[in-house]
PDB file of N, CA and C in Angstrom:
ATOM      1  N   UNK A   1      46.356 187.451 254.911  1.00  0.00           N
ATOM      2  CA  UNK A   1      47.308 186.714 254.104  1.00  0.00           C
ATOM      3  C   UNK A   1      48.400 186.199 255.047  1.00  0.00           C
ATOM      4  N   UNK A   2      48.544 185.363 254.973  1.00  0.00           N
ATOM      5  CA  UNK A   2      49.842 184.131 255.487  1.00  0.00           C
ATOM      6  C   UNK A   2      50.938 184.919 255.163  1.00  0.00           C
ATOM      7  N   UNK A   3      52.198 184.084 256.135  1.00  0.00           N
ATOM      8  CA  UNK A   3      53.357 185.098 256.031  1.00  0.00           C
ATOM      9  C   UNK A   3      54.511 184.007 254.803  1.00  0.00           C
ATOM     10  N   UNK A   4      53.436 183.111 254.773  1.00  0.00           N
ATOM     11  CA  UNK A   4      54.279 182.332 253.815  1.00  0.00           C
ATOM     12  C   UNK A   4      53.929 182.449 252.395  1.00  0.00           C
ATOM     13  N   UNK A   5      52.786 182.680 252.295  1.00  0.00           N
ATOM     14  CA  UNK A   5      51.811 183.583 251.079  1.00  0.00           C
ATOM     15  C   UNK A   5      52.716 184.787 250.808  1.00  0.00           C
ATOM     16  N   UNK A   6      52.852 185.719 251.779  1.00  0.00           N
ATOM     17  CA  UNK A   6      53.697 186.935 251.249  1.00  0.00           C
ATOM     18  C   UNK A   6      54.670 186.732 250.796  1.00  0.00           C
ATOM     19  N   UNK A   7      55.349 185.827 251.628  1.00  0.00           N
ATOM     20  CA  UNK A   7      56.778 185.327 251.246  1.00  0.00           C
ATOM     21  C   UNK A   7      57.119 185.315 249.765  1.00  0.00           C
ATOM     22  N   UNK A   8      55.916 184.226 249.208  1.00  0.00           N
ATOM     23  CA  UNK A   8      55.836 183.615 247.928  1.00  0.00           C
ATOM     24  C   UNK A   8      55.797 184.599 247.311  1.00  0.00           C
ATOM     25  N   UNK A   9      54.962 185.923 247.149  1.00  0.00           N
ATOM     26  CA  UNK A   9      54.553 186.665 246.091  1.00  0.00           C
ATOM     27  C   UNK A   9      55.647 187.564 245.998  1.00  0.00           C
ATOM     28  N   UNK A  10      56.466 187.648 247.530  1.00  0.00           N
ATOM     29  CA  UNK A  10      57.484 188.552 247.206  1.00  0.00           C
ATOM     30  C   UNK A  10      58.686 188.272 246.388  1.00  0.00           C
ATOM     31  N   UNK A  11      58.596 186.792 246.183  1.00  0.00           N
ATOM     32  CA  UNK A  11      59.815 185.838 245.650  1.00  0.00           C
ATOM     33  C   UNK A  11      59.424 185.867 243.894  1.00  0.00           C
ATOM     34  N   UNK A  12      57.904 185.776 244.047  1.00  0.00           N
ATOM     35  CA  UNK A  12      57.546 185.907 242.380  1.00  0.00           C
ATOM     36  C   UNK A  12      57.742 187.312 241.946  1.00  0.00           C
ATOM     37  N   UNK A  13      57.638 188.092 243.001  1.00  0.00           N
ATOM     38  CA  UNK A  13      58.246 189.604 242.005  1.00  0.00           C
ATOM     39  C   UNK A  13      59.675 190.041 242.205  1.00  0.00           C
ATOM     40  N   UNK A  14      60.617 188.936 242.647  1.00  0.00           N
ATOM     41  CA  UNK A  14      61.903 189.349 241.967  1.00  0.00           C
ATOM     42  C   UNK A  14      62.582 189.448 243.481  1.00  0.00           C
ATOM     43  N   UNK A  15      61.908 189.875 244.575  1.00  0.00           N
ATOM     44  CA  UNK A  15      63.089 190.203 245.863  1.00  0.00           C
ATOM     45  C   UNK A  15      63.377 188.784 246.517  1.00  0.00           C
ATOM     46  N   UNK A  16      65.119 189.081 246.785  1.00  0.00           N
ATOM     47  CA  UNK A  16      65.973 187.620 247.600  1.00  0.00           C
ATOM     48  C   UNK A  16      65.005 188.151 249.299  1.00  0.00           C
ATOM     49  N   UNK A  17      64.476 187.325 249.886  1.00  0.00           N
ATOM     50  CA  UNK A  17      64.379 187.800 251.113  1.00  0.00           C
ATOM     51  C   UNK A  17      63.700 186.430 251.494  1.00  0.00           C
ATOM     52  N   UNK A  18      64.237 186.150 253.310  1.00  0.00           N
ATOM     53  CA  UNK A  18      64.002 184.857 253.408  1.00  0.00           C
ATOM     54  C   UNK A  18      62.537 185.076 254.130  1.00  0.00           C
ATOM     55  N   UNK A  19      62.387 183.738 254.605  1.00  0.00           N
ATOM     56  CA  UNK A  19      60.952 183.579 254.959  1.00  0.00           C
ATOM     57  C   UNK A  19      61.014 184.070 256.648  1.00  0.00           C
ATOM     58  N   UNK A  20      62.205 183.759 257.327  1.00  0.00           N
ATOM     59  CA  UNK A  20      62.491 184.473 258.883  1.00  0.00           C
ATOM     60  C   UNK A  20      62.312 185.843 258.363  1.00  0.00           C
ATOM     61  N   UNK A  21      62.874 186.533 257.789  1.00  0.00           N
ATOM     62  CA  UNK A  21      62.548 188.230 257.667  1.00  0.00           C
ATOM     63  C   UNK A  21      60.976 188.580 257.255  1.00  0.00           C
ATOM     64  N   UNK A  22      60.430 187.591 256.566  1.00  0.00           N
ATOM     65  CA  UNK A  22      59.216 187.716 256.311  1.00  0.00           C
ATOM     66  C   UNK A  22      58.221 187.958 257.490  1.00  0.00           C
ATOM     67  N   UNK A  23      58.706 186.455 258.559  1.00  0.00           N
ATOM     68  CA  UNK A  23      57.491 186.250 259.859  1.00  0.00           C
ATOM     69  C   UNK A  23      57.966 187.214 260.630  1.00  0.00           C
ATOM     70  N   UNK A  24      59.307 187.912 261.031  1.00  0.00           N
ATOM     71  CA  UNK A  24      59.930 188.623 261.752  1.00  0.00           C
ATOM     72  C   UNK A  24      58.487 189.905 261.458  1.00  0.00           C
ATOM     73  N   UNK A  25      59.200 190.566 260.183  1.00  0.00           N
ATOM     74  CA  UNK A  25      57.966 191.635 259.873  1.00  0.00           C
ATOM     75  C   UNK A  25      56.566 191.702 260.349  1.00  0.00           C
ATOM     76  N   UNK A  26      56.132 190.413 259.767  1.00  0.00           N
ATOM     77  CA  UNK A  26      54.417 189.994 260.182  1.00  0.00           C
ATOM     78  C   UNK A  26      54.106 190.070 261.545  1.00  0.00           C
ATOM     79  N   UNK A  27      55.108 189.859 262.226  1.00  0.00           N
ATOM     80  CA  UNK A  27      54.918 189.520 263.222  1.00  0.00           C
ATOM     81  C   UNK A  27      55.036 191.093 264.131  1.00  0.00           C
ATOM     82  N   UNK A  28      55.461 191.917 263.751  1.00  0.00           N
ATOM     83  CA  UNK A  28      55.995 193.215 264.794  1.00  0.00           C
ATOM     84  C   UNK A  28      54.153 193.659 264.301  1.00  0.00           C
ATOM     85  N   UNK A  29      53.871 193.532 262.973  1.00  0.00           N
ATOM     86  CA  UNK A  29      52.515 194.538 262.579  1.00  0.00           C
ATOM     87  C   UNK A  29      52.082 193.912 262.883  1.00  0.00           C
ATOM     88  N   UNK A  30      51.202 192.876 263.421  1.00  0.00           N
ATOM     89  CA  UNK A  30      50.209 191.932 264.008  1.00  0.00           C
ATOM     90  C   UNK A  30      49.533 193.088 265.464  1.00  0.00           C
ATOM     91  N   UNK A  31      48.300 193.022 264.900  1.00  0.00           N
ATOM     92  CA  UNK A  31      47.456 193.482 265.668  1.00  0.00           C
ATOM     93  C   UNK A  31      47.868 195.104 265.549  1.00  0.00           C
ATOM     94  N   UNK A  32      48.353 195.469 264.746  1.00  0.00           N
ATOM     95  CA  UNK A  32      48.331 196.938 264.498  1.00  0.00           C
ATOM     96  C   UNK A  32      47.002 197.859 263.567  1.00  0.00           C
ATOM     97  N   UNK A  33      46.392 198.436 264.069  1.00  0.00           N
ATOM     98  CA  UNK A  33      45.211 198.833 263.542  1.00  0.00           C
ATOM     99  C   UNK A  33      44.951 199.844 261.948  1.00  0.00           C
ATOM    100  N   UNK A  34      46.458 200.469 262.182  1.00  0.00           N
ATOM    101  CA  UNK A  34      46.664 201.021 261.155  1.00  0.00           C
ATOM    102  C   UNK A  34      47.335 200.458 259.918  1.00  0.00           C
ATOM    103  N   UNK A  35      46.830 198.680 259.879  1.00  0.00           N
ATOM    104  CA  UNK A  35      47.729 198.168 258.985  1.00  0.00           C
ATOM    105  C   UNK A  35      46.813 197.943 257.763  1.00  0.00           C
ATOM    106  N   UNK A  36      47.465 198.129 256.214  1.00  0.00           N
ATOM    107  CA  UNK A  36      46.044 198.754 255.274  1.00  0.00           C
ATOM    108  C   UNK A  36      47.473 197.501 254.059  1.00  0.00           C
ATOM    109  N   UNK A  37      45.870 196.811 253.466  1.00  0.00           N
ATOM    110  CA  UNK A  37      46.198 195.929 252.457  1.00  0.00           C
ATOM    111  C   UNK A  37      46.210 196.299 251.304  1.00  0.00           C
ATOM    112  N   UNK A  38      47.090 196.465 250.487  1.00  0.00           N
ATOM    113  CA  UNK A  38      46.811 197.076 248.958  1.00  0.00           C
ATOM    114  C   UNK A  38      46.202 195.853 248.219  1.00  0.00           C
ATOM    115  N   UNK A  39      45.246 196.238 247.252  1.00  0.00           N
ATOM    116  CA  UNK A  39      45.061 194.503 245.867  1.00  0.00           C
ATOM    117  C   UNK A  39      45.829 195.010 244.806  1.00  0.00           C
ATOM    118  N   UNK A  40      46.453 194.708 244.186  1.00  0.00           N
ATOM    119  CA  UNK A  40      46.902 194.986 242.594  1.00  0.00           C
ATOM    120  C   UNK A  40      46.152 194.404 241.891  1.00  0.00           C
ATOM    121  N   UNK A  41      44.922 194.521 241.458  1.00  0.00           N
ATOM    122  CA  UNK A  41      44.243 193.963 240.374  1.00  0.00           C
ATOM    123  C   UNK A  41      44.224 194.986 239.034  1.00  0.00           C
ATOM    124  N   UNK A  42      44.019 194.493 238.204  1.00  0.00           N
ATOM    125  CA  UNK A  42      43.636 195.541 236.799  1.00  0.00           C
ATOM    126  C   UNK A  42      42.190 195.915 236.577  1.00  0.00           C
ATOM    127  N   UNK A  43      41.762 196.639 236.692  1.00  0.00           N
ATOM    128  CA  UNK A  43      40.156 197.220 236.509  1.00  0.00           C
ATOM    129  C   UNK A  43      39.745 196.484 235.841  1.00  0.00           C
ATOM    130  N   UNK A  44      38.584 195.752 236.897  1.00  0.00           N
ATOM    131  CA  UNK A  44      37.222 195.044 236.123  1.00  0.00           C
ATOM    132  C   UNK A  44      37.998 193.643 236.581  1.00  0.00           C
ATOM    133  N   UNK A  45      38.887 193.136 237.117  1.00  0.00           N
ATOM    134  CA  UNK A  45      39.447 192.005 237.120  1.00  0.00           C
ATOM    135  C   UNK A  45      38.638 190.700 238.238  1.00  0.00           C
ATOM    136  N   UNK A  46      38.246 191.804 239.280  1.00  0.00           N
ATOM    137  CA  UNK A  46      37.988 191.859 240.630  1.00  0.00           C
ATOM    138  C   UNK A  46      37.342 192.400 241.611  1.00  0.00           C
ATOM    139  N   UNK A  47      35.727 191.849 242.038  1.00  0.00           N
ATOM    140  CA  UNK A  47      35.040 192.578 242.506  1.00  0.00           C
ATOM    141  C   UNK A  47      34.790 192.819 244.082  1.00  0.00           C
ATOM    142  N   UNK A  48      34.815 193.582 245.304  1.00  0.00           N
ATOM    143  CA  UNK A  48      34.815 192.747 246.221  1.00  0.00           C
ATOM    144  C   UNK A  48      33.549 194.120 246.659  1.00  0.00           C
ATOM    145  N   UNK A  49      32.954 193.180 248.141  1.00  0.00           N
ATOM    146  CA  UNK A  49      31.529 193.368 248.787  1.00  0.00           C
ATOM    147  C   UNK A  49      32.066 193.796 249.760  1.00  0.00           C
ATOM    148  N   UNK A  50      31.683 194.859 250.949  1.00  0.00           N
ATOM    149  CA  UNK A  50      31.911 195.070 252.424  1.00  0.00           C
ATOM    150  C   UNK A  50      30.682 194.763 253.142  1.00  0.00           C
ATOM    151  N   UNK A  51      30.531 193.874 254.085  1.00  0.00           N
ATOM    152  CA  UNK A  51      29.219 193.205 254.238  1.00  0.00           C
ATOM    153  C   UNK A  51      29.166 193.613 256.146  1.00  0.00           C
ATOM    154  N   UNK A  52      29.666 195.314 255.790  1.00  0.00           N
ATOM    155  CA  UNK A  52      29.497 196.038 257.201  1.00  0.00           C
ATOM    156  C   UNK A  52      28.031 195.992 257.545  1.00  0.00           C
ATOM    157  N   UNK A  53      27.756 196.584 259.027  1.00  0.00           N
ATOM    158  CA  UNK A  53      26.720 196.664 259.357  1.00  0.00           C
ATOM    159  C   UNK A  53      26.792 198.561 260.208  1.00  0.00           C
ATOM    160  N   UNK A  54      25.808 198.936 259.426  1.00  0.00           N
ATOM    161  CA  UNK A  54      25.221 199.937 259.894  1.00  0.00           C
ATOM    162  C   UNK A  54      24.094 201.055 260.495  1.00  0.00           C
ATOM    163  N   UNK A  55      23.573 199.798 260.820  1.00  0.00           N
ATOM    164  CA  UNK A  55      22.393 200.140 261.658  1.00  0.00           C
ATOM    165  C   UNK A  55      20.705 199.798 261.054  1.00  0.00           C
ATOM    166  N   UNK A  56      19.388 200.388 261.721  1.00  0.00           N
ATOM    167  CA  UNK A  56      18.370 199.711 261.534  1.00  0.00           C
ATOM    168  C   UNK A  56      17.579 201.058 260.292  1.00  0.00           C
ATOM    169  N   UNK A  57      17.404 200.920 259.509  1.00  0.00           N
ATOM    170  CA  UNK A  57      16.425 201.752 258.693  1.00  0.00           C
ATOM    171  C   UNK A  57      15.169 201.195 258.324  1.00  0.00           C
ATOM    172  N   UNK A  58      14.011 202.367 258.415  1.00  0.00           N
ATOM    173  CA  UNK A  58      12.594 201.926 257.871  1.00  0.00           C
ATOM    174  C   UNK A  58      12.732 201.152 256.547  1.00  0.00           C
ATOM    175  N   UNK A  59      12.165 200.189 256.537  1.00  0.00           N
ATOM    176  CA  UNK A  59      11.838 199.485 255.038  1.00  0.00           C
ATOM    177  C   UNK A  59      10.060 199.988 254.801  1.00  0.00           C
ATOM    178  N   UNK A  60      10.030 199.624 253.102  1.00  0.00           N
ATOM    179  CA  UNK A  60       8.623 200.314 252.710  1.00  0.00           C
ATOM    180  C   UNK A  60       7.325 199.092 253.726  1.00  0.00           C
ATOM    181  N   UNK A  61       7.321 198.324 254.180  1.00  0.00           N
ATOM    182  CA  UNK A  61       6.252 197.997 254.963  1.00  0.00           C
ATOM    183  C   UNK A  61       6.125 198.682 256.405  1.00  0.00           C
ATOM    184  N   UNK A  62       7.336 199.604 256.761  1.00  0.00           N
ATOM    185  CA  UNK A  62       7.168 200.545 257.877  1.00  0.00           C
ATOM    186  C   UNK A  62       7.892 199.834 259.222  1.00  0.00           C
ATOM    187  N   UNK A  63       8.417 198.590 259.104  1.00  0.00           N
ATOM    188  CA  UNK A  63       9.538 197.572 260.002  1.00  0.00           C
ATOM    189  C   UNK A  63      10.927 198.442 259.701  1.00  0.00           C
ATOM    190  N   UNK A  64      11.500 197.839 260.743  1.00  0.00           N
ATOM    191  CA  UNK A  64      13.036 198.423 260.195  1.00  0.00           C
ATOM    192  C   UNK A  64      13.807 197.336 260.056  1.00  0.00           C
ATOM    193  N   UNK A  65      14.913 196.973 258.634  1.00  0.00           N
ATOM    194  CA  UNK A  65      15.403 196.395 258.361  1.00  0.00           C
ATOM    195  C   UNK A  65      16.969 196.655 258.661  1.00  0.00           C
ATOM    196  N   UNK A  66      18.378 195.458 258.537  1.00  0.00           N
ATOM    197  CA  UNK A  66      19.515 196.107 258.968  1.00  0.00           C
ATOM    198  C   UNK A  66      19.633 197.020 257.537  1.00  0.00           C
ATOM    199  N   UNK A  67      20.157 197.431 257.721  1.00  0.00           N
ATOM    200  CA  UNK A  67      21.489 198.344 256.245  1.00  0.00           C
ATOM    201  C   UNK A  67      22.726 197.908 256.376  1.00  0.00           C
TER     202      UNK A  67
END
């Protein structure tokens, strides 16, 4: 998400805060590994896929397919 995207959503839920304090922020966590996105959706709203890769398993013709 864009730091101007955040900006926005932070402005639609009510906080004064400018868009420099916004990129300032974005900008110190950039490239931090431990940085974790919350969704606020309402159950059932929103479905999402992880389209990881984890290695080769037998499929029933006896080939190995990814997983």
């Amino acid at each position: 998400m864009s730091g101007v995207r955040i900006h926005e959503e932070l402005r639609k839920e009510g906080l004064k805060i400018s868009y420099p304090s916004v990129a300032r922020y974005v900008e110190s966590i950039k490239g931090k590994s431990n940085v974790c996105v919350r969704f606020h959706m309402e159950a059932g709203e929103e479905a999402q896929v992880d389209f990881g890769y984890v290695g080769l398993l037998p499929k029933k013709d006896g080939k190995k397919g990814k997983a």
